[in-house]
C-alpha atoms as a PDB file:
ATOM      1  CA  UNK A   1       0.003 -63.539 -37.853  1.00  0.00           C
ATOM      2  CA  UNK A   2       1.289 -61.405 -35.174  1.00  0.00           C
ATOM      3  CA  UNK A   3      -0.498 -58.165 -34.453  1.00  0.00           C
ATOM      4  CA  UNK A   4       1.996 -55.322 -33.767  1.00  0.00           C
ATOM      5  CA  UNK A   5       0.607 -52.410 -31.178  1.00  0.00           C
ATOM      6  CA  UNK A   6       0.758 -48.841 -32.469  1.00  0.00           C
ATOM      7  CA  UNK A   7       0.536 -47.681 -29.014  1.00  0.00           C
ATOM      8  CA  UNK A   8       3.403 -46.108 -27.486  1.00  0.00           C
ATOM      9  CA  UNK A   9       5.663 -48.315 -25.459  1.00  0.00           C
ATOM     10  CA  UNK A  10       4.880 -48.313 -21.798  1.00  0.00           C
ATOM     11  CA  UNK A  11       8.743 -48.130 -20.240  1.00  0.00           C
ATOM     12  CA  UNK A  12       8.849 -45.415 -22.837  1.00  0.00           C
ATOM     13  CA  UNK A  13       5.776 -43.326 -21.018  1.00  0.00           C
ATOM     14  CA  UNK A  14       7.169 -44.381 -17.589  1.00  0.00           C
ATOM     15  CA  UNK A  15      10.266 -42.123 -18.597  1.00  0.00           C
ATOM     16  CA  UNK A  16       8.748 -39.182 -19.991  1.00  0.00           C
ATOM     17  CA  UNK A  17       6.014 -39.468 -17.039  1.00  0.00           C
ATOM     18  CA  UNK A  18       9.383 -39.148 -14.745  1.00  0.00           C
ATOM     19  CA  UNK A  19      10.999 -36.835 -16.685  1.00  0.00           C
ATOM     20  CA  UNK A  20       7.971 -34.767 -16.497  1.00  0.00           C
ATOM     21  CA  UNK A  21       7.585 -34.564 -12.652  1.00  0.00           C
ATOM     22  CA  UNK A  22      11.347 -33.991 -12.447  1.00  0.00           C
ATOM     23  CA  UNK A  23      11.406 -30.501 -14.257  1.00  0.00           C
ATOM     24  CA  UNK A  24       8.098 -29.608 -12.652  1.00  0.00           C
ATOM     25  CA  UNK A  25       9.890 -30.179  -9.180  1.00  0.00           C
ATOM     26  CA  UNK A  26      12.353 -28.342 -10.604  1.00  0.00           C
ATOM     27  CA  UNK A  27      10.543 -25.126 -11.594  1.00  0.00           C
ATOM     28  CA  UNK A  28       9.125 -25.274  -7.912  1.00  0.00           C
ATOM     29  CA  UNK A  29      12.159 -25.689  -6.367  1.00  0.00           C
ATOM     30  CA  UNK A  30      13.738 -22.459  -8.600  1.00  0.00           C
ATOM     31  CA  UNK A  31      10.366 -20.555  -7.809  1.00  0.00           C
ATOM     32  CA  UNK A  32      10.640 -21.488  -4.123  1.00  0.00           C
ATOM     33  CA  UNK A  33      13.915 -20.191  -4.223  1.00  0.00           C
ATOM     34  CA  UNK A  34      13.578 -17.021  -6.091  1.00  0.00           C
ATOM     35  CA  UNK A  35      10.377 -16.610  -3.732  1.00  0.00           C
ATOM     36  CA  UNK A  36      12.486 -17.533  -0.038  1.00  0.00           C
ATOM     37  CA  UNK A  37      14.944 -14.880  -1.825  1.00  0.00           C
ATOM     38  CA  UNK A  38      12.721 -12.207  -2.376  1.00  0.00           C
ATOM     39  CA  UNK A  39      10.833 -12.479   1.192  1.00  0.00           C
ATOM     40  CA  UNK A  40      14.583 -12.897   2.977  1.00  0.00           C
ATOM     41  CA  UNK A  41      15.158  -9.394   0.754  1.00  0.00           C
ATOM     42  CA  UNK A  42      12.589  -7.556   2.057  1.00  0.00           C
ATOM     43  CA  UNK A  43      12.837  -8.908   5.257  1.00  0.00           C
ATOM     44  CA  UNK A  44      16.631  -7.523   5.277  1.00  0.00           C
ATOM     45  CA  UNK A  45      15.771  -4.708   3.839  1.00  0.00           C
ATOM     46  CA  UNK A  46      12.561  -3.622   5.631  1.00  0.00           C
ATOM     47  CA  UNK A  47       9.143  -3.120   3.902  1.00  0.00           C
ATOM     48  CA  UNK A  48       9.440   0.925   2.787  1.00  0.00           C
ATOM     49  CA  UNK A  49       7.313   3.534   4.425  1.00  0.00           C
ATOM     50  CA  UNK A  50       4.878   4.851   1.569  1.00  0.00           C
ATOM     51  CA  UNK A  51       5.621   8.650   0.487  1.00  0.00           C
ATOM     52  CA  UNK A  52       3.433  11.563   1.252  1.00  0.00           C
ATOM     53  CA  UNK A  53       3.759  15.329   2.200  1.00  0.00           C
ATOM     54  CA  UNK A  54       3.317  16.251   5.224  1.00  0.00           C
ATOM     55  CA  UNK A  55       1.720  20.097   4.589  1.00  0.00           C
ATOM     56  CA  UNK A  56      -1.026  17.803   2.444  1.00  0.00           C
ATOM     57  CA  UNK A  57      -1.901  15.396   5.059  1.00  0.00           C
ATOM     58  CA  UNK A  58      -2.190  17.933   7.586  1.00  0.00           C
ATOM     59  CA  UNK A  59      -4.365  19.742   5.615  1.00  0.00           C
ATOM     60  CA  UNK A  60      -6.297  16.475   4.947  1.00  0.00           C
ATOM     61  CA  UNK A  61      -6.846  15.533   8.258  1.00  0.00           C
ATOM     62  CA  UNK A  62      -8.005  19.395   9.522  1.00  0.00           C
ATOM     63  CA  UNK A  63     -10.323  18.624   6.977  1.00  0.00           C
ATOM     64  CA  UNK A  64     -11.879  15.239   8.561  1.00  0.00           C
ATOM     65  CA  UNK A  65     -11.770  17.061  11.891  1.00  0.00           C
ATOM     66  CA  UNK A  66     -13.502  19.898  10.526  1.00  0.00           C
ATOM     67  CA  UNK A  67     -16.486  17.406   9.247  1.00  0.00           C
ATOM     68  CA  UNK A  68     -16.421  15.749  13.151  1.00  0.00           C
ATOM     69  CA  UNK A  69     -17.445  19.343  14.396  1.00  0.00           C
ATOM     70  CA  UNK A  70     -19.807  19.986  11.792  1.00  0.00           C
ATOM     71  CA  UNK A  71     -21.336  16.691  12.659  1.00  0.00           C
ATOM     72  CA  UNK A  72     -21.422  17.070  16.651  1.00  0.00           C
ATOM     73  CA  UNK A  73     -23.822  19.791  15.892  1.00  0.00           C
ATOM     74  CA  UNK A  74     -23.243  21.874  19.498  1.00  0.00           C
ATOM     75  CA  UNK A  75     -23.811  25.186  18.721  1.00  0.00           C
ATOM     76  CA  UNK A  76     -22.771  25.581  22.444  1.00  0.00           C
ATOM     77  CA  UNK A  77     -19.707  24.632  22.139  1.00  0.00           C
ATOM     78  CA  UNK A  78     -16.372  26.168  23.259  1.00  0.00           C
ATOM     79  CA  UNK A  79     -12.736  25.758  21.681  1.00  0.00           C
ATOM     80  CA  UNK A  80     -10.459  24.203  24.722  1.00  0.00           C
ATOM     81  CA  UNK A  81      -7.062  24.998  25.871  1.00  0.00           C
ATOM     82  CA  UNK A  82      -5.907  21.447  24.974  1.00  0.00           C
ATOM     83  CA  UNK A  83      -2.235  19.232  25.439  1.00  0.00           C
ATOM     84  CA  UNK A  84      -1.141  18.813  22.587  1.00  0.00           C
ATOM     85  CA  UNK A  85      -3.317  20.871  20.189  1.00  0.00           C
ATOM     86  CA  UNK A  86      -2.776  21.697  16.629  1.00  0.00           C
ATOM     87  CA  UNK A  87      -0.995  20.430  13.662  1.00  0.00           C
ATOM     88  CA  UNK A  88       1.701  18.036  14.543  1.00  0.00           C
ATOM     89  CA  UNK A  89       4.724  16.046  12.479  1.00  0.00           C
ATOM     90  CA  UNK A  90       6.831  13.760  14.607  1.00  0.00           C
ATOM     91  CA  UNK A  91       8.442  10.995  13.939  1.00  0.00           C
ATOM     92  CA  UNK A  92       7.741   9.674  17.205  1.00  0.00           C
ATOM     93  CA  UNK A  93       7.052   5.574  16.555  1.00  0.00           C
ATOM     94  CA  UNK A  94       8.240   5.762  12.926  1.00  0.00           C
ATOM     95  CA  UNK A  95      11.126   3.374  13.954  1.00  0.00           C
ATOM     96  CA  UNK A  96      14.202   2.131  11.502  1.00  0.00           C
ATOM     97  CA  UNK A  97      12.063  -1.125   9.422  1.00  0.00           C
ATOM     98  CA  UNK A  98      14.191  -4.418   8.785  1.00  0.00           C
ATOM     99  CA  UNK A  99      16.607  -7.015   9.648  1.00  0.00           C
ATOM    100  CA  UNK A 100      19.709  -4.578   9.161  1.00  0.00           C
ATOM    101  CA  UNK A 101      18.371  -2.527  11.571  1.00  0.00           C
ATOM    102  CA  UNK A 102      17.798  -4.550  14.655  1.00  0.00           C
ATOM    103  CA  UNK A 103      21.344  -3.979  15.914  1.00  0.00           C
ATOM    104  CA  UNK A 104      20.430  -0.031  15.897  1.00  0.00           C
ATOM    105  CA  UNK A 105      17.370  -0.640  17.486  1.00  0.00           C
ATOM    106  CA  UNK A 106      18.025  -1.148  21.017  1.00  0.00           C
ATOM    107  CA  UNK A 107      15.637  -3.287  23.376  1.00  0.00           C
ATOM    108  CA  UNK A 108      13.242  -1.061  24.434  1.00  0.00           C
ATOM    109  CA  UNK A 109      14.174   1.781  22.679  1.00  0.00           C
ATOM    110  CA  UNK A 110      14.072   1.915  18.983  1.00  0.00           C
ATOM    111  CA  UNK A 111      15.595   4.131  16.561  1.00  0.00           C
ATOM    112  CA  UNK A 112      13.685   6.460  14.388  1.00  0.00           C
ATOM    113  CA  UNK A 113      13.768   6.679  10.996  1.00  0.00           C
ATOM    114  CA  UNK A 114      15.015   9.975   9.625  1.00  0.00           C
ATOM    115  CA  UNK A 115      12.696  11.698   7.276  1.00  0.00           C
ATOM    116  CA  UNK A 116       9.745   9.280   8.504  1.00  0.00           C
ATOM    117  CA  UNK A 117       6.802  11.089  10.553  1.00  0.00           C
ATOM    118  CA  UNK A 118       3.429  10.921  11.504  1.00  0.00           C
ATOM    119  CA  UNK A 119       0.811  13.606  11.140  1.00  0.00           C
ATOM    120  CA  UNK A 120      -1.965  13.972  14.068  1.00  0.00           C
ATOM    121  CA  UNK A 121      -4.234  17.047  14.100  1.00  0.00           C
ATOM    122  CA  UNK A 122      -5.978  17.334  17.476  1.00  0.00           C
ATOM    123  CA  UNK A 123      -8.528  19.858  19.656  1.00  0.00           C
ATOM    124  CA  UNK A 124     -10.354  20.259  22.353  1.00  0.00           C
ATOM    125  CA  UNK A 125     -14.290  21.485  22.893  1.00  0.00           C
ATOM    126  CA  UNK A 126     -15.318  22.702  26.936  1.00  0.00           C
ATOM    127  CA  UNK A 127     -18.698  22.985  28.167  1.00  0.00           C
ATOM    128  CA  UNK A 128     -19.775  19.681  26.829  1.00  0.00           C
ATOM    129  CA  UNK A 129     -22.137  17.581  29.462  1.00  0.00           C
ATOM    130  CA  UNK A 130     -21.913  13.716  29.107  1.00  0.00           C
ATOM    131  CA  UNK A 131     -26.185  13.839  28.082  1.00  0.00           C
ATOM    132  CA  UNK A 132     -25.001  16.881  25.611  1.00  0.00           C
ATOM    133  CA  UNK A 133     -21.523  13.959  24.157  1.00  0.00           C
ATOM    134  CA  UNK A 134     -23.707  10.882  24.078  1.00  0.00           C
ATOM    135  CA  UNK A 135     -26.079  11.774  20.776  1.00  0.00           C
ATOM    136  CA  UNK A 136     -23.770  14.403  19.139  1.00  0.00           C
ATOM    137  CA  UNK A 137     -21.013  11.181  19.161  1.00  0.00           C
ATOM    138  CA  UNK A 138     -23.951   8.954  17.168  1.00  0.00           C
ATOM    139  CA  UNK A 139     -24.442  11.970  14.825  1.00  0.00           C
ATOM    140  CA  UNK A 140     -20.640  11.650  14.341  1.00  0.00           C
ATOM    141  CA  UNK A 141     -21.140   7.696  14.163  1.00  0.00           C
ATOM    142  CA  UNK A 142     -23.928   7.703  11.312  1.00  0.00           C
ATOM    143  CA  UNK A 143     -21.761  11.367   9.027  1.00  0.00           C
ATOM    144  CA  UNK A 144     -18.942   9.140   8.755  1.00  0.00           C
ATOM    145  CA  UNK A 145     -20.120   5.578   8.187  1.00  0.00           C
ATOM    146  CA  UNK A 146     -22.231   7.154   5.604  1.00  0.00           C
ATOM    147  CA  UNK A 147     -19.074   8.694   4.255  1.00  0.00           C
ATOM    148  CA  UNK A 148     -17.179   5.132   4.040  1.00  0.00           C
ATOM    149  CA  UNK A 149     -15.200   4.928   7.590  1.00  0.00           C
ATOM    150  CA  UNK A 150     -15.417   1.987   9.651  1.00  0.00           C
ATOM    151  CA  UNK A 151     -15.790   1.955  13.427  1.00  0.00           C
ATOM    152  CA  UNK A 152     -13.091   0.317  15.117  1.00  0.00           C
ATOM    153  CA  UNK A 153     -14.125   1.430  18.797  1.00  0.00           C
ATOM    154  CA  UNK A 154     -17.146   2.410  20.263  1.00  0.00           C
ATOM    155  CA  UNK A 155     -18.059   2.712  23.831  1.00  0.00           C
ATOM    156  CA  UNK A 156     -20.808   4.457  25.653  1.00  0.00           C
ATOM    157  CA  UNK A 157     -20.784   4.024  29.350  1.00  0.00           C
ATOM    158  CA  UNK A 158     -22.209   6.251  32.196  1.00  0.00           C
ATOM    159  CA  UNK A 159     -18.964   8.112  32.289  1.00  0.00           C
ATOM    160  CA  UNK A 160     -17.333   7.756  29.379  1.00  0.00           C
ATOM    161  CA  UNK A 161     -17.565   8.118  25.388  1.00  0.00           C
ATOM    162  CA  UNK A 162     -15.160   7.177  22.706  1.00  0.00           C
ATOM    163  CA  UNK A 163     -15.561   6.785  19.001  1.00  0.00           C
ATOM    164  CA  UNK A 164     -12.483   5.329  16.867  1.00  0.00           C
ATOM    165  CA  UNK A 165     -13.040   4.883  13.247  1.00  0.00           C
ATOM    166  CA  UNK A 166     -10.280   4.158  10.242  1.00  0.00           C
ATOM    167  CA  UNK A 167     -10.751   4.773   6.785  1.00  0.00           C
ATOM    168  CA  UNK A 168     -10.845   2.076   4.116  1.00  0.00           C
ATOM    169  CA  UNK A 169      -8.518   2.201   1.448  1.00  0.00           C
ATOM    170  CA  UNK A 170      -5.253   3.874   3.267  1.00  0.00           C
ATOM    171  CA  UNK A 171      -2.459   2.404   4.496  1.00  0.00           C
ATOM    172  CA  UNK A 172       0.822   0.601   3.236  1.00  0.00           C
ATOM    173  CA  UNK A 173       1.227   0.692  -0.392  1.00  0.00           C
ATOM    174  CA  UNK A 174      -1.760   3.441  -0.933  1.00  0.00           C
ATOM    175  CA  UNK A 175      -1.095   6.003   1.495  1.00  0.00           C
ATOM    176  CA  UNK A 176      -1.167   6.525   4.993  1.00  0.00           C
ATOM    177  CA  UNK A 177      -3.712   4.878   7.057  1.00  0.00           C
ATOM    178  CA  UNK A 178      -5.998   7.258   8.875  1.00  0.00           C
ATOM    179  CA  UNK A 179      -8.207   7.310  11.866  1.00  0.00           C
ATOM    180  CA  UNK A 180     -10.554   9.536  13.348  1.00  0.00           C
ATOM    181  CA  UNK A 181     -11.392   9.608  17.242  1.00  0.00           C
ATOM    182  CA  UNK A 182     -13.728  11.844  19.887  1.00  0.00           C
ATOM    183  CA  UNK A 183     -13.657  11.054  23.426  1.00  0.00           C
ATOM    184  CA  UNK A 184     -15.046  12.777  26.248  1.00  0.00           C
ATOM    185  CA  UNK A 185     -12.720  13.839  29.339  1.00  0.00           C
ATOM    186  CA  UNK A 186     -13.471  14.996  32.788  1.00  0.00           C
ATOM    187  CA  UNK A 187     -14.751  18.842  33.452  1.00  0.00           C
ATOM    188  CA  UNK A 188     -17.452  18.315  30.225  1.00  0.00           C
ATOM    189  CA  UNK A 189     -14.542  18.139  27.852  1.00  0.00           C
ATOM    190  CA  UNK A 190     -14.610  16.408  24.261  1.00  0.00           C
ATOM    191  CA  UNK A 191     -11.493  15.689  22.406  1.00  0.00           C
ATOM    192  CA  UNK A 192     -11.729  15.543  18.344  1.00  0.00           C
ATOM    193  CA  UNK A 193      -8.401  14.234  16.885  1.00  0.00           C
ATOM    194  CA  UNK A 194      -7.039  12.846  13.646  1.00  0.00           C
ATOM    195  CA  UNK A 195      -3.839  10.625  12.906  1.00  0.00           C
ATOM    196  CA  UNK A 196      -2.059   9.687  10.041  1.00  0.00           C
ATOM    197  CA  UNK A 197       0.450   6.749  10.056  1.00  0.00           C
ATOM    198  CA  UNK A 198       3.915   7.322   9.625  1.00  0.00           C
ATOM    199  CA  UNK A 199       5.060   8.397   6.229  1.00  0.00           C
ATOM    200  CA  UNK A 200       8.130   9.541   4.418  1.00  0.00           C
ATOM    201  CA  UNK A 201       8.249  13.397   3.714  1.00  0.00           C
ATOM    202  CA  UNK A 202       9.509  13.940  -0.185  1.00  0.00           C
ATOM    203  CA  UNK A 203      13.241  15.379  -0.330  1.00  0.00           C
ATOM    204  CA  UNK A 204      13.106  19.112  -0.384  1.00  0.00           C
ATOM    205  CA  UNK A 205       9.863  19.290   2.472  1.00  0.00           C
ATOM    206  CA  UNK A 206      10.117  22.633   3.692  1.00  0.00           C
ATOM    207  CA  UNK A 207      11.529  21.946   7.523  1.00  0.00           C
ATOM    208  CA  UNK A 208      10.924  24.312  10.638  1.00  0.00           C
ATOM    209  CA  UNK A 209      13.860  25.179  13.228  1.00  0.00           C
ATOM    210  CA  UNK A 210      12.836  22.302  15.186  1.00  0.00           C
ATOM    211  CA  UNK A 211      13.791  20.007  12.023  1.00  0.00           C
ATOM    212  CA  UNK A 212      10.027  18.847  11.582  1.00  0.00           C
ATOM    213  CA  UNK A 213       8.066  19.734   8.440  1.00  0.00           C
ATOM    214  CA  UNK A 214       6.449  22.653   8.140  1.00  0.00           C
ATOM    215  CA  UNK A 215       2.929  22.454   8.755  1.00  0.00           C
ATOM    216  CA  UNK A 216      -0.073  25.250   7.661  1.00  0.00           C
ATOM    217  CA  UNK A 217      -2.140  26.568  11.050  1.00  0.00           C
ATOM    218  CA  UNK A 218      -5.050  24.414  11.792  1.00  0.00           C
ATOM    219  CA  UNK A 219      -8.812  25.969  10.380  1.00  0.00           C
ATOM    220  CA  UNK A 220     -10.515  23.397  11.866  1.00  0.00           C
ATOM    221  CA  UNK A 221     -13.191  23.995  13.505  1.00  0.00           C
ATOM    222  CA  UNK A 222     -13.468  27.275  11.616  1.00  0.00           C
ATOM    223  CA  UNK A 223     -16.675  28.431  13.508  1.00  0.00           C
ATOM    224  CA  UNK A 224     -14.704  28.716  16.360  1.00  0.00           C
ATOM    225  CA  UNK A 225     -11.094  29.881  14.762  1.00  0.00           C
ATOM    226  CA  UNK A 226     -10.429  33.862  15.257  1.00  0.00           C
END
């Protein structure tokens, strides 16, 4: 007597094996696509530049500075006539993002985005000698590591001291990134300054004459403020 197999026919399995890997290809193919789609999107349209109001990050940042002088500890110390000083919103750097753009953004000189600005809060200390900088920078080193920031620069050389550090967490998608940095200048000077990437002020930002956000007067350092 002939004995009949139960299992399934093998050309049969060959076909749904094929038929198998065909719609999986197929699904990668359509996810590759919607994928290339989505990246040639963004790519066209340029990746936004996160939200945030400028008053608020200034007041942020006078804050960080504010915990840099508390940390330099130089009772000493003098408030500098200093380039630059204060509360700033520019939108120096915060250049027209994408593809569509490229054509407006000439070689070498780049458009900038309207409504797009950075934030940088800077000052100036006098009377500071380099043996005075070199600890009170490590007391700034060891305050804000403690406090999460990372050091991205560091250098301590015979004549000259500078101290970068970024904190975690900021940036593209959360905020703005910030950094923190203290370098010491000719004459026994020390420079404290904060930055804040660029960022789109919210429609209806109160604007000076210049055009630039309206920014609160800097407190920072208060000990020394009138």
């Amino acid at each position: 007597m002939t004995q009949r197999h139960h299992g399934q026919n093998p050309g049969r399995r060959r076909k749904i094996l094929a038929a198998s890997a065909a719609g999986l290809a197929l699904a990668a193919a359509v996810v590759g696509t919607v994928g290339l789609a989505q990246w040639f999107a963004q790519g066209w349209q340029g990746i936004p530049y996160p939200v945030a109001d400028p008053a608020a990050t200034a007041r942020e940042l006078d804050g960080y500075t504010q915990s840099v002088y508390d940390a330099l500890a130089l009772p000493g110390a003098e408030l500098a006539d200093w380039p630059g000083a204060g509360l700033v919103a520019e939108g120096y750097n915060c250049n027209l993002r994408g593809m569509r753009n490229w054509s407006r953004n000439g070689f070498g000189n780049p458009t900038e985005d309207p409504g797009v600005v950075t934030v940088s809060d800077t000052w100036g200390l006098k009377g500071i000698s380099h043996p005075q900088a070199q600890p009170a920078l490590e007391r700034v080193r060891e305050e804000l590591t403690r406090r999460g920031w990372e050091v991205t620069e560091y250098e301590n050389t015979a004549d000259r001291l500078a101290l970068r550090l970024t904190l975690p967490g900021t940036g593209t998608g959360t905020g703005t990134g910030k950094t923190i940095s203290v370098r010491t200048y000719p004459g026994d000077r020390l420079q404290v300054a904060a930055h804040a990437d660029c960022a789109r002020y919210p429609s209806g930002t109160s604007l000076n004459h210049h055009g630039e956000p309206s920014l609160p007067a800097p407190a920072a350092p208060a000990q020394l403020r009138e």
